[in-house]
Structure formats: structure tokens, C-alpha cells
Protein backbone atom coordinates (compact mmCIF):
# COMPACT_ATOMS: atom_id res chain seq x y z
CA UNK A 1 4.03 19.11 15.39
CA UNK A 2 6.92 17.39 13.38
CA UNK A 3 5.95 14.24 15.05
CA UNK A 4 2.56 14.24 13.63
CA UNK A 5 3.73 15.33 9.97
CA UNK A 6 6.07 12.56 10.26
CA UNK A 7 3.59 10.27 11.10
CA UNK A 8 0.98 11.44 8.32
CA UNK A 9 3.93 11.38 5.82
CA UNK A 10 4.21 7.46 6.70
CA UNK A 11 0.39 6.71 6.17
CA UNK A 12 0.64 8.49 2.95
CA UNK A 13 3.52 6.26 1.72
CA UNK A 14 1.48 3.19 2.70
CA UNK A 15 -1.68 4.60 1.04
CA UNK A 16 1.02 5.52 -2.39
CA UNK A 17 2.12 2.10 -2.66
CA UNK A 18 -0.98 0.54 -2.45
CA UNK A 19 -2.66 2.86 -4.85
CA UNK A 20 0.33 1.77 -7.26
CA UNK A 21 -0.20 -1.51 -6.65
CA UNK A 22 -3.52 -1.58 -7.42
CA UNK A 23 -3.20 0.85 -10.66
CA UNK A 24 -0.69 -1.53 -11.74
CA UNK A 25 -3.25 -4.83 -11.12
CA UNK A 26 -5.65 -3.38 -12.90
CA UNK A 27 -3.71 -3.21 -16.38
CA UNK A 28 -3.29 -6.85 -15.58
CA UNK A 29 -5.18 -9.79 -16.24
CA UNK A 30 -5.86 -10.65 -12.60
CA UNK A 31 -8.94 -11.36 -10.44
CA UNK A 32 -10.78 -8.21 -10.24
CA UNK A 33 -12.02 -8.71 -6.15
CA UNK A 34 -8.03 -8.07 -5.60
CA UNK A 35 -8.13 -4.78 -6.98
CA UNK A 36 -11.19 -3.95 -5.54
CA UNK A 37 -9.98 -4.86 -2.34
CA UNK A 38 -6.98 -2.73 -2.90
CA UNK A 39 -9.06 0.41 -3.90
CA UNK A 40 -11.30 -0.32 -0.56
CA UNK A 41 -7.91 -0.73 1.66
CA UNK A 42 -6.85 2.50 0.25
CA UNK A 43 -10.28 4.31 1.12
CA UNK A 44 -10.13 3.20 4.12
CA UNK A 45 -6.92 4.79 4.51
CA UNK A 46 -8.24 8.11 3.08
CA UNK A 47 -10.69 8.18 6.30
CA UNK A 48 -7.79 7.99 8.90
CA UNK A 49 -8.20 10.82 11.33
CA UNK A 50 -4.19 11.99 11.20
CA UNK A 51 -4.90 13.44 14.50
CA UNK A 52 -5.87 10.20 15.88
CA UNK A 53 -3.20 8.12 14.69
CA UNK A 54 -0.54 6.82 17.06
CA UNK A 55 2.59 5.39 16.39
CA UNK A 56 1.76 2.27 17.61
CA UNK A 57 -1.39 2.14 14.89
CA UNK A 58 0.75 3.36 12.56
CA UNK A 59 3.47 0.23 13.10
CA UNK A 60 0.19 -1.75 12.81
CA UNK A 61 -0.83 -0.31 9.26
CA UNK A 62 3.48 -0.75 8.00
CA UNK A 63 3.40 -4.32 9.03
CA UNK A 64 0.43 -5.14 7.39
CA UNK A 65 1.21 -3.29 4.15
CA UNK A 66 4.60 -5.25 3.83
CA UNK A 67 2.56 -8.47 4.30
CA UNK A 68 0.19 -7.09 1.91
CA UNK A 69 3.49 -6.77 -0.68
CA UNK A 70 4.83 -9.89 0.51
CA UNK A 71 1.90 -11.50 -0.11
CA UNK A 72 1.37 -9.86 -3.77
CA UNK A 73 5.06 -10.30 -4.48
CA UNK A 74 4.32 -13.93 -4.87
CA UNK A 75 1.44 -12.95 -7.47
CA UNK A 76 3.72 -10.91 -9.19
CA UNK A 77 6.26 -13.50 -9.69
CA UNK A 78 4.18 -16.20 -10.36
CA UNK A 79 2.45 -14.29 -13.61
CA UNK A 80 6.07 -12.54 -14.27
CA UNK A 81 4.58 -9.51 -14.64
CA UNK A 82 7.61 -7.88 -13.37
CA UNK A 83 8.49 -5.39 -11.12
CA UNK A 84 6.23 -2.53 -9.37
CA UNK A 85 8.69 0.28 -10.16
CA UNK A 86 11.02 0.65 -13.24
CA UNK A 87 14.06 2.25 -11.64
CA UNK A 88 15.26 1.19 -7.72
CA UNK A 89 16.75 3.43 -5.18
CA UNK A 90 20.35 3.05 -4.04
């Protein structure tokens, strides 16, 4: 049972950075088809059957969500629009 709320906690922290990500975008002056593409990632990870999810789909959907903030990293810097958070963790 803790194995399964673990794994639903880490979905959830994909789907939460994402739906930052794309909150953020959209108070910036940036191509709207990324942050509807954003908003349609994150619905798609609203459907997720919990139940179904395995750890190894679950290593599938962190890897591609730190591309994903690789990949927008770079459109971050590039238009200096700063950083995603306002305070980091230590």
C-alpha cells in the first residue's frame, strides 16, 4: 500500500511542476501551442489509472518531465524570464 502512495505521490509532483510551468508561460509572452500543450500533458496525467501505474512507467513519465524542463530551461533563459520558483531548497 505505501508502495503505491509513493508512487502516486511521484506522478503528482510531475503533474505540479508542469501545471507551474505552464501557469507561469501563460503570464508570458510566449507561443500559446506551448502552453496548450502543457495543459494537454497535464490532462493527460489527470487520466492515469494510479492503480495501473508501475514503476517502470513511472521512471518513463520522470525522464520525460526533466527533458520537458531541460528543454524549457533553455526558453526560459533565452527570454530571461527568470526562474520557476522564487526561493530554492537546501
Amino acid at each position: 500500500m505505501m508502495e503505491r502512495h509513493s508512487l502516486r505521490m511521484r506522478v503528482d509532483s510531475c503533474q505540479e511542476v508542469i501545471d507551474h510551468i505552464s501557469r507561469r508561460l501563460s503570464a508570458e509572452e510566449v507561443n500559446p501551442r506551448i502552453v496548450d500543450q502543457l495543459k494537454r500533458l497535464r490532462e493527460l496525467l489527470t487520466m492515469l489509472d494510479h492503480h495501473l501505474v508501475s514503476e517502470t512507467d513511472l521512471y518513463r513519465i520522470e525522464v520525460s518531465t526533466n527533458q520537458l524542463l531541460r528543454e524549457l530551461g533553455v526558453l526560459f533563459s533565452q527570454n530571461e524570464f527568470g526562474s520557476l520558483y522564487d526561493h530554492t531548497l537546501q
